[in-house]
C-alpha atoms as a PDB file:
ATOM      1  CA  UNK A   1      30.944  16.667  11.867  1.00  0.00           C
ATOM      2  CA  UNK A   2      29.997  13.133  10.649  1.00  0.00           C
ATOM      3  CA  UNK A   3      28.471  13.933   8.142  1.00  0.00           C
ATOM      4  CA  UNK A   4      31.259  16.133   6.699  1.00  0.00           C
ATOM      5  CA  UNK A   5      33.819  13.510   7.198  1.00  0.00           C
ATOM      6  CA  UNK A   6      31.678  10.949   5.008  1.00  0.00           C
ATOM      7  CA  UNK A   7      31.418  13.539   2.651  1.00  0.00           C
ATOM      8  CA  UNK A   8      35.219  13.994   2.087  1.00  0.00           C
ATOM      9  CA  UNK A   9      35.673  10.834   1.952  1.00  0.00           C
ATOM     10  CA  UNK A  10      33.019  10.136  -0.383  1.00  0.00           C
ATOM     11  CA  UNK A  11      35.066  12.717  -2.580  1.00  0.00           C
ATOM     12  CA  UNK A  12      38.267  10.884  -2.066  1.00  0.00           C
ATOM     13  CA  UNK A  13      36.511   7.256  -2.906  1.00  0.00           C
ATOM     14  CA  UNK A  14      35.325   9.256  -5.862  1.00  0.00           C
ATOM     15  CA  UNK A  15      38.550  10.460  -7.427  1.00  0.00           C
ATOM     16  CA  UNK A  16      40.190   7.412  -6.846  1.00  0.00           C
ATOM     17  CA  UNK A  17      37.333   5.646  -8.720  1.00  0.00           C
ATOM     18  CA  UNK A  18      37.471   7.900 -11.126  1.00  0.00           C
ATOM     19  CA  UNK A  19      40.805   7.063 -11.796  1.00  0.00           C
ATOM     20  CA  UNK A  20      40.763   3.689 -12.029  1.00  0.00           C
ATOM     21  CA  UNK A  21      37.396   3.479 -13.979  1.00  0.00           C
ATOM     22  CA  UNK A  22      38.862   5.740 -16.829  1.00  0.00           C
ATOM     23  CA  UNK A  23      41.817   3.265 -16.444  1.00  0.00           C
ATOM     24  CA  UNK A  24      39.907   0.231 -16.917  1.00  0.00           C
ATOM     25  CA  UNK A  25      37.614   1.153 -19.328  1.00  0.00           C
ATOM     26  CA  UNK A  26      40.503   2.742 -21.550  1.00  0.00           C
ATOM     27  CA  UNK A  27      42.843  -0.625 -21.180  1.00  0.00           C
ATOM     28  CA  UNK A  28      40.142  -3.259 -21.404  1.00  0.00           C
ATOM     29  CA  UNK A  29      37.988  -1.391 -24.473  1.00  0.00           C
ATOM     30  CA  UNK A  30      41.862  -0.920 -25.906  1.00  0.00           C
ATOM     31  CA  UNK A  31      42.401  -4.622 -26.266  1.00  0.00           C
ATOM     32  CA  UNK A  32      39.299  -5.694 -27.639  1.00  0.00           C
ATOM     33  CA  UNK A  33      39.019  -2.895 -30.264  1.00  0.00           C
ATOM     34  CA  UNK A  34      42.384  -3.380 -31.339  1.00  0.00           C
ATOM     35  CA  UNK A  35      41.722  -7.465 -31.163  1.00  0.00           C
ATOM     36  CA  UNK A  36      38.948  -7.382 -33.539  1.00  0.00           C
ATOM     37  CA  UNK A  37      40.755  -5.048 -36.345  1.00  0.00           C
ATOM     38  CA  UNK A  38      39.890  -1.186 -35.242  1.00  0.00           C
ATOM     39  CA  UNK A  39      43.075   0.781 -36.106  1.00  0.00           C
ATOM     40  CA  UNK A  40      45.757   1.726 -33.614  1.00  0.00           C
ATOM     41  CA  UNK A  41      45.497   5.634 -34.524  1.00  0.00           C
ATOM     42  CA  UNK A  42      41.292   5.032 -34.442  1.00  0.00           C
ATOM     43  CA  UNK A  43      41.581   3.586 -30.992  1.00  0.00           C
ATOM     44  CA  UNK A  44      44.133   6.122 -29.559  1.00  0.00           C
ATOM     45  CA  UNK A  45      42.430   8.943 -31.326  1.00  0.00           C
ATOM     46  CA  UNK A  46      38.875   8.420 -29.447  1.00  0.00           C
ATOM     47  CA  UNK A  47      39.313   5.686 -26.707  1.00  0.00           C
ATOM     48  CA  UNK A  48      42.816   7.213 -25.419  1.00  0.00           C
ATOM     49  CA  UNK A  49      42.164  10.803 -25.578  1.00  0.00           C
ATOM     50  CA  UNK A  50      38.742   9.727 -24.176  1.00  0.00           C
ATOM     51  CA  UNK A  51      40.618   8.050 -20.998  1.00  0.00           C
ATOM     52  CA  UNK A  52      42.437  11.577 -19.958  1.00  0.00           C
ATOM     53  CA  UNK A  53      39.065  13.498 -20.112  1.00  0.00           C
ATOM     54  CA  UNK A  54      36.550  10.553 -18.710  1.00  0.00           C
ATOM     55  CA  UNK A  55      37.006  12.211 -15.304  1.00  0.00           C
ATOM     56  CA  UNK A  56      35.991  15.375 -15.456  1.00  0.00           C
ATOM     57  CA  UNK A  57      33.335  14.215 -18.308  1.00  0.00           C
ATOM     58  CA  UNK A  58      31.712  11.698 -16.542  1.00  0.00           C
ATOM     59  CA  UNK A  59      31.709  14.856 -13.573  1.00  0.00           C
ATOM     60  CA  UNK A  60      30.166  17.416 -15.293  1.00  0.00           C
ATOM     61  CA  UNK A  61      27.176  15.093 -17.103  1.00  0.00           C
ATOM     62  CA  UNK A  62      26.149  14.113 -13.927  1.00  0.00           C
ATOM     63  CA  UNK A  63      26.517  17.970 -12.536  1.00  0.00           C
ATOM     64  CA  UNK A  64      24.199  18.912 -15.845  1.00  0.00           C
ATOM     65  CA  UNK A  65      21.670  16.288 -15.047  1.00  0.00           C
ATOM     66  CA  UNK A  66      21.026  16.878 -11.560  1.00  0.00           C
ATOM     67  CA  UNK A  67      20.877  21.058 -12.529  1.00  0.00           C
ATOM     68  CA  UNK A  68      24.343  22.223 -11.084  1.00  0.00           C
ATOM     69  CA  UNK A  69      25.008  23.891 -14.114  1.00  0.00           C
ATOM     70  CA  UNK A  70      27.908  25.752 -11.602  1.00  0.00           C
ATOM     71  CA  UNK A  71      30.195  22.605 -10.957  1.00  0.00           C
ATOM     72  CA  UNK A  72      30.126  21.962 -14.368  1.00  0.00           C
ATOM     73  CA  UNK A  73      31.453  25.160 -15.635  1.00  0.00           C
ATOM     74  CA  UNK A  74      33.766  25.835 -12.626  1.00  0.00           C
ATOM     75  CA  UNK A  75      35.279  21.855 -12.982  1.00  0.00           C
ATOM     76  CA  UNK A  76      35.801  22.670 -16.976  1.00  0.00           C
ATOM     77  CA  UNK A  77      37.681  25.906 -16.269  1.00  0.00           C
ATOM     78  CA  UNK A  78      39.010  24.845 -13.064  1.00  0.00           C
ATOM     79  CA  UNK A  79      40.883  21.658 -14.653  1.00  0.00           C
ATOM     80  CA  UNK A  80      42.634  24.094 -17.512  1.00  0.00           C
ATOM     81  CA  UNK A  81      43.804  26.010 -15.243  1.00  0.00           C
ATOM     82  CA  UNK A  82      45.409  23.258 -13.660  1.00  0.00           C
ATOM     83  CA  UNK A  83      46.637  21.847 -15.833  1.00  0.00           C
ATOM     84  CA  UNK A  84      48.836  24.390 -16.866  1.00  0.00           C
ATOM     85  CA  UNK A  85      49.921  26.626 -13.794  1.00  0.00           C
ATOM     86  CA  UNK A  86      49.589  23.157 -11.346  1.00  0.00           C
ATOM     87  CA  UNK A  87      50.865  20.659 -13.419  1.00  0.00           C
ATOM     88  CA  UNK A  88      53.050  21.946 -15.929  1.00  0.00           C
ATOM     89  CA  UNK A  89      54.317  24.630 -13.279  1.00  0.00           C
ATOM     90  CA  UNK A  90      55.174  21.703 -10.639  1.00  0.00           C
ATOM     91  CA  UNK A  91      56.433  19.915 -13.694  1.00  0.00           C
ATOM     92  CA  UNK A  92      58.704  21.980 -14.752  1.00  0.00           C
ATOM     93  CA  UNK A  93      59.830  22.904 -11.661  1.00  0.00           C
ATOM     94  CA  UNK A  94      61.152  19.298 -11.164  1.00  0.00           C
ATOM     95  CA  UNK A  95      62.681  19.174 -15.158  1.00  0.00           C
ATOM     96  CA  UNK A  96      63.064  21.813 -17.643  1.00  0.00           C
ATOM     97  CA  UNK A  97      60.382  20.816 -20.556  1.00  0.00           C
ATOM     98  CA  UNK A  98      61.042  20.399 -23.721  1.00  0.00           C
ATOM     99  CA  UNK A  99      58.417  21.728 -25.897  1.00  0.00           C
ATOM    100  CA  UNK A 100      57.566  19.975 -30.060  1.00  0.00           C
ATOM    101  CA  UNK A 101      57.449  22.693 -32.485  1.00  0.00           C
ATOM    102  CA  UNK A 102      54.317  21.322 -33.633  1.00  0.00           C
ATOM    103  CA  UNK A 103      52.778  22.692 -30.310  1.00  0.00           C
ATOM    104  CA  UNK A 104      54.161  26.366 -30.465  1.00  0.00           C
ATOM    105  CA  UNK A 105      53.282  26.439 -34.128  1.00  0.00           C
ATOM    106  CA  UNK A 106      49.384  24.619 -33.978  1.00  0.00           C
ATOM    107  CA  UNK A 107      48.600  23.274 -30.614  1.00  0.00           C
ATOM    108  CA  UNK A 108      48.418  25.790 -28.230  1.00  0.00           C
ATOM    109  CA  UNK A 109      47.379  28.834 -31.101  1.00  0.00           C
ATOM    110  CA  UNK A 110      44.420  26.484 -31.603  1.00  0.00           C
ATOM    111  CA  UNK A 111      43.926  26.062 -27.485  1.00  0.00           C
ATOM    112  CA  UNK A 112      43.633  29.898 -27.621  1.00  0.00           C
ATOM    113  CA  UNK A 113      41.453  30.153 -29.914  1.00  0.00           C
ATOM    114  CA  UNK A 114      38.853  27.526 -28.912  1.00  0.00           C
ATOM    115  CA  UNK A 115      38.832  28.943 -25.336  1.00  0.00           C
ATOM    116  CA  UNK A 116      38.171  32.354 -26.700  1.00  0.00           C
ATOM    117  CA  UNK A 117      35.685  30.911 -29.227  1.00  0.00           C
ATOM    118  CA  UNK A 118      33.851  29.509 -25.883  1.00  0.00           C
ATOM    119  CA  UNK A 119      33.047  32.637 -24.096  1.00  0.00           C
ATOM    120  CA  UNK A 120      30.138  33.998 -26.805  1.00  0.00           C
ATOM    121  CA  UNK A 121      28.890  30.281 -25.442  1.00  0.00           C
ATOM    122  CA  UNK A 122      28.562  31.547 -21.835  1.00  0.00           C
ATOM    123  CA  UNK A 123      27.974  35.378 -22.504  1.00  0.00           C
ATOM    124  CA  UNK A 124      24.108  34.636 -22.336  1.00  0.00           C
ATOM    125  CA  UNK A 125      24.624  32.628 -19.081  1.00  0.00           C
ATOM    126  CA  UNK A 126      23.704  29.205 -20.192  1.00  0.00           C
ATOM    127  CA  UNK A 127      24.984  26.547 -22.524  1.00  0.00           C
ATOM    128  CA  UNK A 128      21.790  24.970 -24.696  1.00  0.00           C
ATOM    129  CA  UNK A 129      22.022  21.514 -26.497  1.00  0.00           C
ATOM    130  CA  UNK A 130      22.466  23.275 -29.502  1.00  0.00           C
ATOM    131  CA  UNK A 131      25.486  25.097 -28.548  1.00  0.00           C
ATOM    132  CA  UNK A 132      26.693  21.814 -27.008  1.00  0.00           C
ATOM    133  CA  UNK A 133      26.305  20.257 -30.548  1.00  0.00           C
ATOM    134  CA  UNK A 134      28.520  23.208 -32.166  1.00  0.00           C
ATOM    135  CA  UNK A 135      31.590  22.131 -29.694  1.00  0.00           C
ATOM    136  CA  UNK A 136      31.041  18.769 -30.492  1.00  0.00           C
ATOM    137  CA  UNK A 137      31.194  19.213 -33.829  1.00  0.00           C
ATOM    138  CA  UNK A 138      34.127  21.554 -33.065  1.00  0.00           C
ATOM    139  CA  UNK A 139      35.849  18.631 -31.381  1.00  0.00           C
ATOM    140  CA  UNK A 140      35.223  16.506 -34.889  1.00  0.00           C
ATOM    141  CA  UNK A 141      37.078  18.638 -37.200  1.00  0.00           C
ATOM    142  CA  UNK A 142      40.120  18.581 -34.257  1.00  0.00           C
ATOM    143  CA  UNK A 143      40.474  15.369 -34.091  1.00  0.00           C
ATOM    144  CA  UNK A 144      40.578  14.926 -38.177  1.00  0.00           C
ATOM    145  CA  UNK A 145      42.796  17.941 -38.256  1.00  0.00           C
ATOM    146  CA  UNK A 146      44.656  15.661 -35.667  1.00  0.00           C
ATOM    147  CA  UNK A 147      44.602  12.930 -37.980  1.00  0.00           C
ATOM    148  CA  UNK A 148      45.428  14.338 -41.372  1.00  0.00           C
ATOM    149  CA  UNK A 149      48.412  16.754 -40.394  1.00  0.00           C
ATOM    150  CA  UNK A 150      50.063  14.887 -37.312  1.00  0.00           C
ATOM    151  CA  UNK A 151      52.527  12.426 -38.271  1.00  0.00           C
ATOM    152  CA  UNK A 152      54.170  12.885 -34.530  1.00  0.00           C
ATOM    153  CA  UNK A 153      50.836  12.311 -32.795  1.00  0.00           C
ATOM    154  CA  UNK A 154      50.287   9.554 -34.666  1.00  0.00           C
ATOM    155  CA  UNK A 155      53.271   7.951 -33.398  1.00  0.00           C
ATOM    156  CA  UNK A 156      52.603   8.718 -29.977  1.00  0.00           C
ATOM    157  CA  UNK A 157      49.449   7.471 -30.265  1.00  0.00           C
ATOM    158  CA  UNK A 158      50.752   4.115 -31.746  1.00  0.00           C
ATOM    159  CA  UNK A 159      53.234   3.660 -28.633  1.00  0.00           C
ATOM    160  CA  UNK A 160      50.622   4.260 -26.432  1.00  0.00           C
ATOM    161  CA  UNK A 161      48.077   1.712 -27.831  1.00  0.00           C
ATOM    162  CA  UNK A 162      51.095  -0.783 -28.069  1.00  0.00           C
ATOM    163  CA  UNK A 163      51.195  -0.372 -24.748  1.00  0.00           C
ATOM    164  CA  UNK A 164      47.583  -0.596 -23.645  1.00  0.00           C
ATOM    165  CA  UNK A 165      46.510  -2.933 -26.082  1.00  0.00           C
ATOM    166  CA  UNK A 166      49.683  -5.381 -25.128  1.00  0.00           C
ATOM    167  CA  UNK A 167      48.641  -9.373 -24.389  1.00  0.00           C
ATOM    168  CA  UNK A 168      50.606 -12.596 -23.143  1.00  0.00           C
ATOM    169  CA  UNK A 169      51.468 -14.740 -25.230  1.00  0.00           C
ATOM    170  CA  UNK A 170      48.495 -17.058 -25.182  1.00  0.00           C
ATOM    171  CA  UNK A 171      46.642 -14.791 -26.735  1.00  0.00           C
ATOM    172  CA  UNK A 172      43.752 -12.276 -25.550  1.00  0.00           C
ATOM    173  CA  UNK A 173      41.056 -12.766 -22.802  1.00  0.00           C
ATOM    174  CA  UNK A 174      38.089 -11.754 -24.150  1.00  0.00           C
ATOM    175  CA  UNK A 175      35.986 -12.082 -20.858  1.00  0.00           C
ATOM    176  CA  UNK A 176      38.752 -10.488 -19.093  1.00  0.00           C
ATOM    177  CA  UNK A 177      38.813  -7.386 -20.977  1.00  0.00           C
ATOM    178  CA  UNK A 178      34.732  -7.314 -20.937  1.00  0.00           C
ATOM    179  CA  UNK A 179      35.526  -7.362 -17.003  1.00  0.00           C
ATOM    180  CA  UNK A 180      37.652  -4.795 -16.917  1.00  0.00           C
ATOM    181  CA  UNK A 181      35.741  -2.502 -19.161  1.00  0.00           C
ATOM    182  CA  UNK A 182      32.573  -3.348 -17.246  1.00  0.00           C
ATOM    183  CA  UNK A 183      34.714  -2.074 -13.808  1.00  0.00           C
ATOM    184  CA  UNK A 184      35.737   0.720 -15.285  1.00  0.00           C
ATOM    185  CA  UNK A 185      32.234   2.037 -16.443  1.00  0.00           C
ATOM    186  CA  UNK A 186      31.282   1.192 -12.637  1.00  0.00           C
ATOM    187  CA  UNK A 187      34.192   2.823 -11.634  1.00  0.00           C
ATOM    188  CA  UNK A 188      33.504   5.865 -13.307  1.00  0.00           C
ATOM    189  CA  UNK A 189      30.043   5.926 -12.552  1.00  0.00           C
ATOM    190  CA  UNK A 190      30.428   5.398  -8.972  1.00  0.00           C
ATOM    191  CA  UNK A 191      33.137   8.129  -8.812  1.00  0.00           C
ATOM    192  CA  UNK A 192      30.570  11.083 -10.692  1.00  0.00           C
ATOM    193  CA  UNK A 193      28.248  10.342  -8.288  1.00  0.00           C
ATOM    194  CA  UNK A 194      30.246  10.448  -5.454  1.00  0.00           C
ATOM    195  CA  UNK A 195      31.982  13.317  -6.396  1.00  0.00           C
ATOM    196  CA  UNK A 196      28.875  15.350  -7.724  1.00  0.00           C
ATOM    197  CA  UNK A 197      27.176  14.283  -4.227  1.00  0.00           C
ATOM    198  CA  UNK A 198      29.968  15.733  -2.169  1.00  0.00           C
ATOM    199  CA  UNK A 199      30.449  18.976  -3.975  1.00  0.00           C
ATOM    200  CA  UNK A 200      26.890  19.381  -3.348  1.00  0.00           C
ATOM    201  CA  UNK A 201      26.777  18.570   0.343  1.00  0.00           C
ATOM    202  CA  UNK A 202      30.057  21.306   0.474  1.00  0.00           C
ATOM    203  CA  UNK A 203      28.280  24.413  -1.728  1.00  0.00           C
ATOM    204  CA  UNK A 204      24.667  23.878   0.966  1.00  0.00           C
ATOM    205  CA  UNK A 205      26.930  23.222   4.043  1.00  0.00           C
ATOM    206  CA  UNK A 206      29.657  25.972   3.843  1.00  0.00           C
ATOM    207  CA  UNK A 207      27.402  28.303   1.419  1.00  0.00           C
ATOM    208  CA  UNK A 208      30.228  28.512  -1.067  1.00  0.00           C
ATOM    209  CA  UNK A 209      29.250  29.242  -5.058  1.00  0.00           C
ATOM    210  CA  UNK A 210      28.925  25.608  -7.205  1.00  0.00           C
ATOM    211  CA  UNK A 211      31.347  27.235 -10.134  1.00  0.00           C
ATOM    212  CA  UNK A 212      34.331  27.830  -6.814  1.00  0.00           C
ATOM    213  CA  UNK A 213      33.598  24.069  -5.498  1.00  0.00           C
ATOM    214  CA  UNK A 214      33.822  23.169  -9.401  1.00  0.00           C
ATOM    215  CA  UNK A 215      36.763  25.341  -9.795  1.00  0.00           C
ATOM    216  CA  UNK A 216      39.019  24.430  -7.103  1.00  0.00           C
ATOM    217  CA  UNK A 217      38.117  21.006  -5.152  1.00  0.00           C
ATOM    218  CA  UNK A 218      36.871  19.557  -7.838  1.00  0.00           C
ATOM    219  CA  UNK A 219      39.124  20.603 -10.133  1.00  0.00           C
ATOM    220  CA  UNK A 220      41.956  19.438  -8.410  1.00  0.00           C
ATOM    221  CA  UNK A 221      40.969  16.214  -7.750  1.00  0.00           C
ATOM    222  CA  UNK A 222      40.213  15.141 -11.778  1.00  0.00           C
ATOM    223  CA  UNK A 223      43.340  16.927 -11.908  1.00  0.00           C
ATOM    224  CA  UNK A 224      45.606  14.531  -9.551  1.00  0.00           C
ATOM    225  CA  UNK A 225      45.972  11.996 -12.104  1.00  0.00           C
ATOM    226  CA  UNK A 226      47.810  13.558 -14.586  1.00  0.00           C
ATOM    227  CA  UNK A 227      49.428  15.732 -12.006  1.00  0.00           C
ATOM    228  CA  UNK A 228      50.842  13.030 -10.164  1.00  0.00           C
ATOM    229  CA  UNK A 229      51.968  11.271 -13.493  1.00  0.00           C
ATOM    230  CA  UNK A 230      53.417  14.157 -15.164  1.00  0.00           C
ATOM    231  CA  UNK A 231      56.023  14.501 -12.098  1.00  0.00           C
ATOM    232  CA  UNK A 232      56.899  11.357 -12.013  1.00  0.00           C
ATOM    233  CA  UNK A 233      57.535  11.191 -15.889  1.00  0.00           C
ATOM    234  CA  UNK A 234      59.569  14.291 -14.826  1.00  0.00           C
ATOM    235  CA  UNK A 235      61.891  12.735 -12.318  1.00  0.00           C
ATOM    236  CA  UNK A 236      62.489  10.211 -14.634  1.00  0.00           C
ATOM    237  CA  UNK A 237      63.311  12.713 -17.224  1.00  0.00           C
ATOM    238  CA  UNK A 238      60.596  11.035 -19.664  1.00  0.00           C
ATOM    239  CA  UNK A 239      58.288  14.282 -19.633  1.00  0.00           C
ATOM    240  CA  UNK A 240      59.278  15.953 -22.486  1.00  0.00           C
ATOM    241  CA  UNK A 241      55.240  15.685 -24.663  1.00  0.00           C
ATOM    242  CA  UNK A 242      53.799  17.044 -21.057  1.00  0.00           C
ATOM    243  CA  UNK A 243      52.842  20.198 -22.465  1.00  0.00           C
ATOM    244  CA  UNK A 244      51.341  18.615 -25.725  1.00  0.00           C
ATOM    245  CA  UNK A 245      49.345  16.184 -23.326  1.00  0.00           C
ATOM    246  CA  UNK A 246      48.323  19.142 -20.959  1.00  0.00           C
ATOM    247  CA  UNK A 247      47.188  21.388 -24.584  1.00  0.00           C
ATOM    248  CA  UNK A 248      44.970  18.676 -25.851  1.00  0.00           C
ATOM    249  CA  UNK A 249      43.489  17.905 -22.526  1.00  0.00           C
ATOM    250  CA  UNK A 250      42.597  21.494 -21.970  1.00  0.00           C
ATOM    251  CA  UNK A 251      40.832  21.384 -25.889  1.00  0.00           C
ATOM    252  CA  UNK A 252      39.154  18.345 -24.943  1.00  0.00           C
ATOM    253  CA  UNK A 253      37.548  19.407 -22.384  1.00  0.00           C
ATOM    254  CA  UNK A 254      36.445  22.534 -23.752  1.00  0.00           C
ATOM    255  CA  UNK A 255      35.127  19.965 -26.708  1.00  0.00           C
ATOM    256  CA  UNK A 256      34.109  17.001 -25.629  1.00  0.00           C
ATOM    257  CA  UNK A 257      33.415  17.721 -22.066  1.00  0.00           C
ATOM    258  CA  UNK A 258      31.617  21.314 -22.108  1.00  0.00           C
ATOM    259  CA  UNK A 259      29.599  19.692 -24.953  1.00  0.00           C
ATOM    260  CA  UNK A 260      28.899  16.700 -23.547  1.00  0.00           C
ATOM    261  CA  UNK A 261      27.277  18.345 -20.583  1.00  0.00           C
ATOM    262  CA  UNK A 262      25.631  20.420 -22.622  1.00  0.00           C
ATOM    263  CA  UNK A 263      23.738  17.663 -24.971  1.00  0.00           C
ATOM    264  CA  UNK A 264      23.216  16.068 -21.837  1.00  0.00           C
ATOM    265  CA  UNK A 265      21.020  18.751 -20.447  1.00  0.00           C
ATOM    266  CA  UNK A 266      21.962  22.586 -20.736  1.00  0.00           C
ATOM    267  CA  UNK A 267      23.523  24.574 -17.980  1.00  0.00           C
ATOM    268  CA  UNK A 268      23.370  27.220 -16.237  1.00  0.00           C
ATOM    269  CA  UNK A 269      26.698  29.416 -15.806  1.00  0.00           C
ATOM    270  CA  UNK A 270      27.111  31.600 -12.735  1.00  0.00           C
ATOM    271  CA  UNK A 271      27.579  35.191 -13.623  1.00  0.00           C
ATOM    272  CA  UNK A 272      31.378  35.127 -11.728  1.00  0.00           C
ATOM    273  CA  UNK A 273      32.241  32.702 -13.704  1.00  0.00           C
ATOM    274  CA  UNK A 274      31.837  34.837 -16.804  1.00  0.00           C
ATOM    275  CA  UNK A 275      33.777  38.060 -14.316  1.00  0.00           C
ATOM    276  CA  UNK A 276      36.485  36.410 -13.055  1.00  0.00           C
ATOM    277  CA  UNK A 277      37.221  32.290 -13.936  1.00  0.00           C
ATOM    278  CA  UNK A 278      36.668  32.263 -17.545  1.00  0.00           C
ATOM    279  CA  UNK A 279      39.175  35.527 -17.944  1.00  0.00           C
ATOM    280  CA  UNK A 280      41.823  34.013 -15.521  1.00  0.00           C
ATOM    281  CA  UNK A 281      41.702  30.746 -17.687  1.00  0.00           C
ATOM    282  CA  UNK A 282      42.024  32.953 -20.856  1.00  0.00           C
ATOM    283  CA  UNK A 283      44.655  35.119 -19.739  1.00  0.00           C
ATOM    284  CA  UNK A 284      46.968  31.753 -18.144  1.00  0.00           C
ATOM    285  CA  UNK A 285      46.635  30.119 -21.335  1.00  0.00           C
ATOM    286  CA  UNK A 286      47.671  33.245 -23.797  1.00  0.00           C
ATOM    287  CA  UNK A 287      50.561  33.863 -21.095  1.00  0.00           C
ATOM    288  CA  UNK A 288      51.571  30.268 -22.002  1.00  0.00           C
ATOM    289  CA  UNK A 289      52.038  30.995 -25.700  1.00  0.00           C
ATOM    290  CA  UNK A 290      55.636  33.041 -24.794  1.00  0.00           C
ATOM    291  CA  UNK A 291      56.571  30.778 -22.131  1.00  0.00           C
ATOM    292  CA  UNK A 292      57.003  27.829 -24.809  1.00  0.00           C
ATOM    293  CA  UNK A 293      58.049  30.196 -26.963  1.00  0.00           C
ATOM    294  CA  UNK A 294      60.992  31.604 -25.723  1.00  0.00           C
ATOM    295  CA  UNK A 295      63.265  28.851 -25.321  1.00  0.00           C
ATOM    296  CA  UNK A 296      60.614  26.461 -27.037  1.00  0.00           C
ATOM    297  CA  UNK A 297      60.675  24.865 -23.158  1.00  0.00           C
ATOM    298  CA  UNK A 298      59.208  25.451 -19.935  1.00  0.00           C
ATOM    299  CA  UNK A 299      61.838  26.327 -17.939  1.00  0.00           C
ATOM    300  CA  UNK A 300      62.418  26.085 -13.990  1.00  0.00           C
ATOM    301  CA  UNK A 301      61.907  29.687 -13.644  1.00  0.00           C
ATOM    302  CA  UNK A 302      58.739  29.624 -15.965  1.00  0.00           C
ATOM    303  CA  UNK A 303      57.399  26.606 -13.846  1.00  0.00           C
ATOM    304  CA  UNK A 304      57.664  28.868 -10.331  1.00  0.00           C
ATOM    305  CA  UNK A 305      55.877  31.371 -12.346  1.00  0.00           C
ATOM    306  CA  UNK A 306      53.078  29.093 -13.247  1.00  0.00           C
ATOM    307  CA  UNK A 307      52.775  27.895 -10.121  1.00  0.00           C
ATOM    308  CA  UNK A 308      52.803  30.599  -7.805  1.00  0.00           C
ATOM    309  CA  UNK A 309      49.919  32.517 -10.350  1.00  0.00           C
ATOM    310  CA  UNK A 310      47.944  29.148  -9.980  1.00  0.00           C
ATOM    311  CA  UNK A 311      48.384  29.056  -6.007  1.00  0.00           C
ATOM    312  CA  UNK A 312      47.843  32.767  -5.944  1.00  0.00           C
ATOM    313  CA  UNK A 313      44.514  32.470  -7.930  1.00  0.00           C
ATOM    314  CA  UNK A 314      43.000  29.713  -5.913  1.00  0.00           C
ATOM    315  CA  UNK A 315      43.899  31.369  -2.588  1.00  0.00           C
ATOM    316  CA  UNK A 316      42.275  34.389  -3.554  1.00  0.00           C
ATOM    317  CA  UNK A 317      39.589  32.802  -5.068  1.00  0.00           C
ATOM    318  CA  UNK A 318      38.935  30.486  -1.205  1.00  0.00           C
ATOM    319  CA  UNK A 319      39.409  34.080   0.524  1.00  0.00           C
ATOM    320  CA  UNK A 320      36.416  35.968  -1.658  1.00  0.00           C
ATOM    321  CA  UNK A 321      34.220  33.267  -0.793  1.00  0.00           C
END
């Protein structure tokens, strides 16, 4: 029993450190780039879009390294499916959300296709460097796609360096900003251990699969973040570029975190992931493309729907196992 309790709370230390670290890192590295000349849209473009995915990145490197080719594949899937029947179903549930044409017309047609593109990846049951190089280089010509065609994104972007990059008036502190980016790389690699170490200690102790630990616990907990500030941008009524946020997350970390693992060491993938996770994520995320459709918002209704296939999912999932 003591042992168990350490280890949930070693995976609660390691979310929260998780959090913070991508935090850190993302505000301190923000205001020195941005100091010394980089561009606003360079900066938000890699160091920004880098912050919402250094979670379940810094996760599923460490999973590949130590072998647990499972968690890695099960936290990848397991945070897109998330992040749209969790957090844009509890979401929307709270506000109606508006949805940018520029995400029923590119964003999430390109999300579909990348996440089908993936499963040839898998089919063999393991994800080489080489194949790890292809999404990278898939993640590349998104983010100059990004670049070239997205005049809105490019405003976001700026508004959220502004923000991040923002100084007092005296001017910037350079040592400061090394300290904070130093904390957050601790941070973050305190919080992939701990988390990689607990999921482990749950799949031996309670014999369940890596790819379900990955899946759900794991999932959920690189999830929080964004959950918990998408609902309160939502009773504030300021949540309107949630679904863009949750679309690029969800190609991010099909990008930049599946092939990050992958170049790290290749995985192994569990043959239920193939069967049954990897299907469910393709199915929720082609469901989604009527859903913003429709209305070109996620309704209230829409949101229950999300959530309750989400909830449902999981459950059954827990059950099986």
């Amino acid at each position: 029993m003591t042992d168990l309790v350490s280890h949930l709370l070693l995976l609660v230390g390691g979310f929260g450190a998780l959090y913070f670290g991508a935090e850190w890192l993302v505000r301190g590295a923000a205001r020195i780039a941005t100091y010394y000349g980089v561009s606003p849209i360079v900066v938000g473009l890699t160091l920004v879009s880098l912050g919402t995915s250094a979670p379940e990145l810094v996760v599923c490197v460490m999973a590949s390294l130590r072998g647990e080719g499972g968690l890695v594949a099960g936290n990848i899937l397991g945070s897109n499916l998330a992040n749209i029947g969790l957090i844009l179903g509890a979401t929307a549930l709270i506000s109606p959300l508006r949805v940018a044409d520029r995400v029923i017309s590119r964003e999430v047609p390109i999300m579909i296709v990348i996440t089908i593109f993936v499963f040839p990846l898998l089919w063999d049951g393991n994800v080489s460097r080489g194949e790890g190089l292809v999404l990278l280089l898939l993640l590349v010509v998104y983010v100059a796609f990004t670049f070239i065609t997205g005049e809105e994104e490019v405003e976001e972007i700026l508004h959220e360096v502004e923000g991040l990059a923002a100084e007092p008036e005296e001017g910037p502190h350079l040592l400061r900003n090394l300290g904070l980016v130093m904390a957050g790389g601790a941070g973050l690699g305190f919080g992939g251990w701990a988390i990689v170490e607990g999921a482990h200690y749950l799949t031996v102790v309670f014999g369940i699969s890596e790819s379900v630990v990955g899946f759900t616990v794991v999932a959920i907990g690189t999830s929080l973040p964004e959950l918990i500030t998408s609902v309160v941008a939502a009773v504030r009524r300021q949540a309107d570029i949630a679904v863009g946020n949750v679309v690029g997350s969800n190609i991010f970390n099909l990008t930049a975190v599946m092939g990050g693992a992958a170049m790290a060491r290749g995985f192994a993938v569990e043959q239920q992931v193939l069967e049954l996770e990897f299907p469910t994520v393709v199915l929720i995320s082609i469901v989604l493309w009527p859903v913003v459709t429709t209305a070109k918002e996620v309704r209230r209704g829409e949101g229950v729907f999300l959530l309750i296939a989400y909830i449902s999912f999981v459950t059954w999932l827990g059950i099986g196992q």
